[in-house]
Protein backbone atom coordinates (compact mmCIF):
# COMPACT_ATOMS: atom_id res chain seq x y z
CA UNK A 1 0.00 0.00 0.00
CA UNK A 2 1.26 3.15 -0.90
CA UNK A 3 2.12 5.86 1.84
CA UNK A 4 0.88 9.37 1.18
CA UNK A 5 2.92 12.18 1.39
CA UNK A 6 3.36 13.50 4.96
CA UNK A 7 4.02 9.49 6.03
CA UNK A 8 6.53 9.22 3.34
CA UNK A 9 8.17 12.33 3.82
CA UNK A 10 8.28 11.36 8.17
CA UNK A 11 9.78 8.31 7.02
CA UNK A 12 12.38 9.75 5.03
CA UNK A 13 13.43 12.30 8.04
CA UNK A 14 13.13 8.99 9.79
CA UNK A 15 16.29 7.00 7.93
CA UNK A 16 17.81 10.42 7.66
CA UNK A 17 18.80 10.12 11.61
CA UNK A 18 21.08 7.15 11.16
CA UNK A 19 22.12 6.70 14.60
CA UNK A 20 18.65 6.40 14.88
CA UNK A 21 17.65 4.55 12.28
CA UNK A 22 19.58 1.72 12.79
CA UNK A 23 19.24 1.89 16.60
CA UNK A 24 15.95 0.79 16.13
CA UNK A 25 16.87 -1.79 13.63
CA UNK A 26 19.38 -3.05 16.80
CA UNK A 27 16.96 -2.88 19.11
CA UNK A 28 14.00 -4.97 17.60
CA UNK A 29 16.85 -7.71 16.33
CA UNK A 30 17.64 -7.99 19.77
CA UNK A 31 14.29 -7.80 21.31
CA UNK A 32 12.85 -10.15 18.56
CA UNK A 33 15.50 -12.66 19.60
CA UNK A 34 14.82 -12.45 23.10
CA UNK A 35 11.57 -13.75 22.04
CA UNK A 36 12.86 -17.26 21.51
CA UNK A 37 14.71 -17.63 24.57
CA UNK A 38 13.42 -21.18 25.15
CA UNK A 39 15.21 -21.88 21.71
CA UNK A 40 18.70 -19.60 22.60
CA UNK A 41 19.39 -20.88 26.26
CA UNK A 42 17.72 -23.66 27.84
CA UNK A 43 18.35 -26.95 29.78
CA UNK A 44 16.28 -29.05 27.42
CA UNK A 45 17.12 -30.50 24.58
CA UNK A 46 15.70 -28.72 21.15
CA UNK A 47 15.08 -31.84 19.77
CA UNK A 48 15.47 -35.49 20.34
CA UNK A 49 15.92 -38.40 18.24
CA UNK A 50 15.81 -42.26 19.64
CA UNK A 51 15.31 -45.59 19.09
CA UNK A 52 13.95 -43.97 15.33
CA UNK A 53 11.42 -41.72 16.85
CA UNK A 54 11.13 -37.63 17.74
CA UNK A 55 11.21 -36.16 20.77
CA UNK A 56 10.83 -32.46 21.46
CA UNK A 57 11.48 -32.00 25.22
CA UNK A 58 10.78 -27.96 25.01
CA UNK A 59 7.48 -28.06 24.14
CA UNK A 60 7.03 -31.47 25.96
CA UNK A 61 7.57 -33.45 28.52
CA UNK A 62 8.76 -37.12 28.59
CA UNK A 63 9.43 -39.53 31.15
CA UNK A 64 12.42 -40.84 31.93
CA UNK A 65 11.67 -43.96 31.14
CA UNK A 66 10.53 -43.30 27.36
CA UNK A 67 14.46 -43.20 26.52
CA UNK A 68 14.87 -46.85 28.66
CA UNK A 69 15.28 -44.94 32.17
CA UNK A 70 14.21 -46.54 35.33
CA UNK A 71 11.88 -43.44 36.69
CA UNK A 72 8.31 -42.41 35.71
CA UNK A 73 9.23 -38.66 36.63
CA UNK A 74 10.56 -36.20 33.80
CA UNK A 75 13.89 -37.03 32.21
CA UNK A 76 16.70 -35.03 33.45
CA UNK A 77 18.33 -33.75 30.65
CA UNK A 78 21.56 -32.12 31.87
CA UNK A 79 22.32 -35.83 34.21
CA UNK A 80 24.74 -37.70 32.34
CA UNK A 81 23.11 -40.95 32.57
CA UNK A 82 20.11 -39.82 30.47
CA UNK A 83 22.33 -38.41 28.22
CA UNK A 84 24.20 -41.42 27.75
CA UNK A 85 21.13 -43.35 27.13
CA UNK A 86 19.75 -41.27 24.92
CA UNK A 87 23.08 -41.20 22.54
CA UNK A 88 23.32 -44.96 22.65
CA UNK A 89 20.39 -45.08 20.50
CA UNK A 90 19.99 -41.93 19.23
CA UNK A 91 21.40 -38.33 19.01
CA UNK A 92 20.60 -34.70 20.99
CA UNK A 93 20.11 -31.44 19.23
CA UNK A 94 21.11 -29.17 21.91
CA UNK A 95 20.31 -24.96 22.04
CA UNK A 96 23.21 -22.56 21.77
CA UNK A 97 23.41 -22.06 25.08
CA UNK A 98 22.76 -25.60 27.41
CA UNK A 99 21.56 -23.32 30.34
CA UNK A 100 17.97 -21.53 31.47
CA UNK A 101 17.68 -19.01 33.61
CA UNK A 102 17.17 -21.14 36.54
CA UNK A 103 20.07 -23.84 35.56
CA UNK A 104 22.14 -24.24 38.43
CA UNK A 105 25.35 -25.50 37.47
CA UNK A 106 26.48 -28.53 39.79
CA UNK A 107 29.64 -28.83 37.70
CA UNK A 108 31.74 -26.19 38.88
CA UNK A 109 34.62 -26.97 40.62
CA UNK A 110 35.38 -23.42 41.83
CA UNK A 111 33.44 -21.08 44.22
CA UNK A 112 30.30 -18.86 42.80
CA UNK A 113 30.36 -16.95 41.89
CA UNK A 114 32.60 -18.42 39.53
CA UNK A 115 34.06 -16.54 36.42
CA UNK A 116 33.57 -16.90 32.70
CA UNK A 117 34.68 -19.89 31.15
CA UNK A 118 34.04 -21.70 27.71
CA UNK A 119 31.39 -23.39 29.88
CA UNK A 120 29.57 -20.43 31.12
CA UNK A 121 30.31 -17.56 28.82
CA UNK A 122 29.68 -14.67 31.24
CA UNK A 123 30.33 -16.64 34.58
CA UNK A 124 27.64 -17.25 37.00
CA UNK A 125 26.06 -15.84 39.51
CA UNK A 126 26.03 -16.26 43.29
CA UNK A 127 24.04 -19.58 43.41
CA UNK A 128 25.80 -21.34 40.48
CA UNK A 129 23.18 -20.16 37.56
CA UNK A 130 24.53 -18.84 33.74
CA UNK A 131 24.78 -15.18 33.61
CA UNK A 132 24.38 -14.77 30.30
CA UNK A 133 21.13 -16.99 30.09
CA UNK A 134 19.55 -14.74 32.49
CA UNK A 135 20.54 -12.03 30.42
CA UNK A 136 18.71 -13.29 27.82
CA UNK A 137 15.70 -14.17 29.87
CA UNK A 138 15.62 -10.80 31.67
CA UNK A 139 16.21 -8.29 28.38
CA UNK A 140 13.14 -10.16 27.55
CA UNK A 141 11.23 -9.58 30.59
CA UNK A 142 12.39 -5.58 31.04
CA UNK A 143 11.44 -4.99 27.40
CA UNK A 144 8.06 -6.65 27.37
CA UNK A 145 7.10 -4.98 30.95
CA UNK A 146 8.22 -1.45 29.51
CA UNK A 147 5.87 -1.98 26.18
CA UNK A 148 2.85 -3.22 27.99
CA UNK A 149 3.40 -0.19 30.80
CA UNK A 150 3.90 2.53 27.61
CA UNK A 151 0.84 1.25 25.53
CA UNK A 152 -1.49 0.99 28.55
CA UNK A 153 -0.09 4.02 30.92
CA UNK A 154 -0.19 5.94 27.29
CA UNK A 155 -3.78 4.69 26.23
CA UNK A 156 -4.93 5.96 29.37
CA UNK A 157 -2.88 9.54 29.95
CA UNK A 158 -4.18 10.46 25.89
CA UNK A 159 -8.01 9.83 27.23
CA UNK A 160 -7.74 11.80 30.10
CA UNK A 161 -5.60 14.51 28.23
CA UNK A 162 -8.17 14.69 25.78
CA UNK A 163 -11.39 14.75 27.69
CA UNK A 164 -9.73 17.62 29.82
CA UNK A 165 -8.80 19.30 26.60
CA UNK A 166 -11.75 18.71 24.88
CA UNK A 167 -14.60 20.12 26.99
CA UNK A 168 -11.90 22.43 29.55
CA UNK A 169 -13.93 24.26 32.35
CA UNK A 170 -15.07 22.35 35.31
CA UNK A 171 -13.79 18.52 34.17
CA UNK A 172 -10.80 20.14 33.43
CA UNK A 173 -10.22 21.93 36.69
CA UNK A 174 -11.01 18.96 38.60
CA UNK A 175 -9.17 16.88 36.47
CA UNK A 176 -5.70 18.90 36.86
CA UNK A 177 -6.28 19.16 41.08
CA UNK A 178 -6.74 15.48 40.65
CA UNK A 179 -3.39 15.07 38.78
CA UNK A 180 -1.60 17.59 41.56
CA UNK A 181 -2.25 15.26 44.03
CA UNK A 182 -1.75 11.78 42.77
CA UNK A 183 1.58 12.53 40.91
CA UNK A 184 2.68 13.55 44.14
CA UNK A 185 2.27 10.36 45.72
CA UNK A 186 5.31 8.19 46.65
CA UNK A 187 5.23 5.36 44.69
CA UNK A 188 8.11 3.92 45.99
CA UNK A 189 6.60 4.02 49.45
CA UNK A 190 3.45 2.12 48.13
CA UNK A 191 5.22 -0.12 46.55
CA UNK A 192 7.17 -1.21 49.70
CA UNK A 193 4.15 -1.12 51.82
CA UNK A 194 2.10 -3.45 49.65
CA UNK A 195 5.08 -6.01 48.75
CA UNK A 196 4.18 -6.96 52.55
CA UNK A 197 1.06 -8.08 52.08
CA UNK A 198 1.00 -9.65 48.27
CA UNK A 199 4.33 -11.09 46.80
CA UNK A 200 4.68 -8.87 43.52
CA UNK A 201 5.04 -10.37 39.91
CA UNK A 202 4.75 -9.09 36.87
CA UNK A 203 1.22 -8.28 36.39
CA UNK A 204 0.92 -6.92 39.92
CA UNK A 205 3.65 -4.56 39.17
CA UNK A 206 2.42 -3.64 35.93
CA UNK A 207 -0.83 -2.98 37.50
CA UNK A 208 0.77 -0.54 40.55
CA UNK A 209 2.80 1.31 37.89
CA UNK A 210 0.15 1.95 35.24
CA UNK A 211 -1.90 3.37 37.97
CA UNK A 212 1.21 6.56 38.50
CA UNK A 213 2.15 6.49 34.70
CA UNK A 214 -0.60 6.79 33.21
CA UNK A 215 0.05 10.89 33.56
CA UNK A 216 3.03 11.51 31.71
CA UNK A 217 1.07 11.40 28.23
CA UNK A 218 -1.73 14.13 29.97
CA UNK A 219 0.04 17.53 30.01
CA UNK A 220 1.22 17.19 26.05
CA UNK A 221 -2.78 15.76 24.79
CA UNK A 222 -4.50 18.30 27.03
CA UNK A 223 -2.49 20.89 25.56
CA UNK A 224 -2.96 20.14 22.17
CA UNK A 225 -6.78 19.59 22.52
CA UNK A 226 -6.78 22.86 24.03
CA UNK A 227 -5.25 24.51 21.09
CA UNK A 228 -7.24 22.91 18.76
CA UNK A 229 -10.69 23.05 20.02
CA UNK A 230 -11.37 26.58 18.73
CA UNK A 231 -9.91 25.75 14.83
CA UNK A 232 -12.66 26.85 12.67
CA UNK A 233 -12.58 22.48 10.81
CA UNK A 234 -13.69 21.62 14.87
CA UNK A 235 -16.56 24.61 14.88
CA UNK A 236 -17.67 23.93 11.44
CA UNK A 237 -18.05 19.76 12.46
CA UNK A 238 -20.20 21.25 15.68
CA UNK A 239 -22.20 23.40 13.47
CA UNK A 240 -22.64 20.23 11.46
CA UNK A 241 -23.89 18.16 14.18
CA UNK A 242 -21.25 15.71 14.15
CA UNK A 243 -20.75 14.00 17.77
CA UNK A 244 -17.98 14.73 20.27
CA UNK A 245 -16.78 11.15 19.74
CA UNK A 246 -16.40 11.44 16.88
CA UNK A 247 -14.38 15.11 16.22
CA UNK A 248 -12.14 14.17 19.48
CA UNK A 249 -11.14 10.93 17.89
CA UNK A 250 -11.23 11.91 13.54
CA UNK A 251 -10.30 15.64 13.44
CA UNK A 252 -8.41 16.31 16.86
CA UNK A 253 -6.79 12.88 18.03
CA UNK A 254 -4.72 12.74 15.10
CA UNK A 255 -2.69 15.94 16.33
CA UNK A 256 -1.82 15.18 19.73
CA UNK A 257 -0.82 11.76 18.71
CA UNK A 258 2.56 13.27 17.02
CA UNK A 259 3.22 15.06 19.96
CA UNK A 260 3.14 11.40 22.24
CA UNK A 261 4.27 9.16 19.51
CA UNK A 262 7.43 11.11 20.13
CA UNK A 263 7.65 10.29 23.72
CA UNK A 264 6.74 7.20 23.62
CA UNK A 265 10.19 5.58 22.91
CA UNK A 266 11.84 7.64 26.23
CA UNK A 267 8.33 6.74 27.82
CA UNK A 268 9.79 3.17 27.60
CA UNK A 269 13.08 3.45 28.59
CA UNK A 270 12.01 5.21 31.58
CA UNK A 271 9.51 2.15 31.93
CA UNK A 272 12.44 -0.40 31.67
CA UNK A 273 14.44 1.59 34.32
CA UNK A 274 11.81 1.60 36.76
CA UNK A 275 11.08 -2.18 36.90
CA UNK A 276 15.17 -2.52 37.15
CA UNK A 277 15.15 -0.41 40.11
CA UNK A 278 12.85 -2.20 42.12
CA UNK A 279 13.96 -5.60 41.10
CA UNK A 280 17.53 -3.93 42.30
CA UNK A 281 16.06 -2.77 45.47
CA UNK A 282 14.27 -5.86 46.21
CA UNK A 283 10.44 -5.04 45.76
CA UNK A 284 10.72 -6.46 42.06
CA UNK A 285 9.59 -9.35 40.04
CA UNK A 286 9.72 -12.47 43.05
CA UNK A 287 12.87 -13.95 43.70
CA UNK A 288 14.36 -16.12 40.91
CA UNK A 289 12.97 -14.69 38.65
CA UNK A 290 15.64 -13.24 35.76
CA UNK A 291 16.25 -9.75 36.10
CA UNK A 292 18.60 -7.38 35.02
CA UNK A 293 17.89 -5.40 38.26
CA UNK A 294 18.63 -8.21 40.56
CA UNK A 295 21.51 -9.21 38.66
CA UNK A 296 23.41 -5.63 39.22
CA UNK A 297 22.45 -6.29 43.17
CA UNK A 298 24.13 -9.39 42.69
CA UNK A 299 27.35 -7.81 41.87
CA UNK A 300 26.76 -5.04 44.54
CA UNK A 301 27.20 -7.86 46.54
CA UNK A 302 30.01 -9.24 45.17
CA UNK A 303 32.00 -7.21 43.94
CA UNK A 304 34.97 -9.97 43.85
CA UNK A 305 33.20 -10.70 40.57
CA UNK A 306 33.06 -7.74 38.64
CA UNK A 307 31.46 -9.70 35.55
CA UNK A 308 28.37 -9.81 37.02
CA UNK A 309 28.14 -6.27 37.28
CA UNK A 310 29.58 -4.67 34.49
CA UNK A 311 27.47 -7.60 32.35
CA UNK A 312 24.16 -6.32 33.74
CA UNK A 313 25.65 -2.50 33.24
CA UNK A 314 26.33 -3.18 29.90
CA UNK A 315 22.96 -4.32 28.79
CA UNK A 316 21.51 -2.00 30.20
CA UNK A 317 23.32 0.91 28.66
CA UNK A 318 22.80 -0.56 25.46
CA UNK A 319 19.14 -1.15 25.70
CA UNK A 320 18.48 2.53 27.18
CA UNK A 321 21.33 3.78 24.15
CA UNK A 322 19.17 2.26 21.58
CA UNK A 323 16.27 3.88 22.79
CA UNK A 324 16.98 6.93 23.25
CA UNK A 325 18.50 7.09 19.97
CA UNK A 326 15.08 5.55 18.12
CA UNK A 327 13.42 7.94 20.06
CA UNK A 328 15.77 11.12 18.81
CA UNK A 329 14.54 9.89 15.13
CA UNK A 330 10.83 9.51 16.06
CA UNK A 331 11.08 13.08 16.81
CA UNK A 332 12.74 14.52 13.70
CA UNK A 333 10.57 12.07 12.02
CA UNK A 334 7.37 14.14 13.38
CA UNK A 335 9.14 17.78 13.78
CA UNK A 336 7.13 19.78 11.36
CA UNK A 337 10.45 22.26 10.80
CA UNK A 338 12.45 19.23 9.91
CA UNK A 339 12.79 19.51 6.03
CA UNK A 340 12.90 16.74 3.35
């Protein structure tokens, strides 16, 4: 389908930022192989083949006995014995990385943390488990949480925004008071004080943060609404009878959503930095769990392994790099006194 000319003209500002441009090419490579984690690091075979038949032990599970074991339970995979009976008749297509997130490995012969090693790439961590697959596991985590926080927090802060905007006077009063106060809530505080009662995980945090997020789409859509309330195309649909629905979401919508589709990419790194910070301080995703957060405690705590650390740090800056780079070309993509 062919683009019409403001879109194509945005796009072309868009590949004109080249950091940019191919930040976000970087980033979605990254974040779309994150995706298929289960197929990158795991502790399962990909795929099985014995006594002439197929196995896939990622997507399900087989007893122990199926490869001419002695227990009913599910085959242990990284134990040597079912590995050995499984090759005797057969052959094991393993993932690039023979480790999950929650793989301890019982084969080290030094202390853990124990550095990296052609074994464990980036070390491990303090109870024996592959940095780097938790990594994986926990770039996938951050990134998902920040894009489910952004499109719902965002969803909500343009509705508000534009109901305020849109019909001003006493909803609009109200509505800013209403802001004043709740953004000045301490989050942080609530958060701690809740963790006590209900163990947190993802969806419970997502829920706590969309209800202080939600706001920082408000000031930008109310504005805008504001502004274009009294254009003579919004009078002339009144004077036409055409329904508030209907002008807020066809004839006014459209320009507040350049304004916030250019926040959005900082709206998720700031989304992805909050979830590490709580996972860092301890009132996170629950314990086990892979987290990037958690990991740079880890090497807070230890800092006679510096790997774990400066591998966390390093993800981290890279993820946060890419997006604030994608999110300097979203904006010269929608700057109207960008030319070309």
């Amino acid at each position: 389908m062919a683009m019409n000319p403001l879109t194509r003209a945005r796009w072309k500002r868009f590949k004109a930022n080249k950091r940019g441009y191919w930040s976000t090419w970087v980033f979605f490579v990254l974040f779309f192989l994150s995706l298929f984690a289960e197929f990158i690091a795991n502790d399962k075979p990909l795929l099985v083949e014995y006594d002439n038949q197929w196995y896939y032990p990622i997507f399900t599970q087989y007893a122990e006995t199926q490869f001419g074991g002695e227990f009913e339970t599910e085959a242990d995979y990284t134990d040597p014995y079912v590995i050995d009976l499984i090759e005797e008749n057969g052959f094991i297509i393993w993932p690039l990385i023979r480790f999950s997130y929650d793989t301890i490995n019982y084969d080290i012969v030094a202390s853990v943390p124990s550095a990296p090693d052609n074994v464990n790439w980036l070390g491990t961590d303090d109870k024996g488990r592959d940095v780097l697959a938790r990594i994986i596991y926990g770039f996938r985590i951050s990134v998902l949480f920040g894009f489910i926080l952004t499109i719902v927090s965002s969803v909500i802060g343009v509705a508000v925004g534009a109901t305020q905007g849109y019909y001003g006077g006493w909803i609009d009063l109200f509505g800013q008071r209403f802001i004043e106060v709740w953004s000045g809530m301490p989050t942080l505080f609530l958060l701690i004080i809740l963790s006590s009662f209900v163990e947190p995980n993802f969806w419970w945090l997502l829920g706590i943060m969309v209800l202080f997020s939600w706001m920082s789409l408000v000031g930008v859509v109310r504005a805008e609404f504001l502004r274009c309330r009294n254009f003579d195309y919004v009078k002339a649909a009144h004077a036409m009878g055409v329904d508030d629905k209907r002008i807020m979401l066809r004839h006014m919508l459209p320009n507040a959503m350049v304004a916030s589709l250019t926040m959005m990419p900082f709206i998720l790194s700031g989304s992805v930095t909050t979830l590490t910070s709580l996972d860092f301080l301890g009132f996170g995703l629950p314990a086990g769990s892979p987290s990037l957060g958690e990991l740079l405690a880890q090497g807070k705590a230890n800092l006679q392994a510096p790997w774990l650390g400066l591998s966390a740090f390093a993800v981290l800056s890279i993820m946060l790099t890419l997006l604030v780079f994608a999110g300097e070309a979203v904006r010269d993509a929608f700057d109207p006194h960008q030319q070309g």
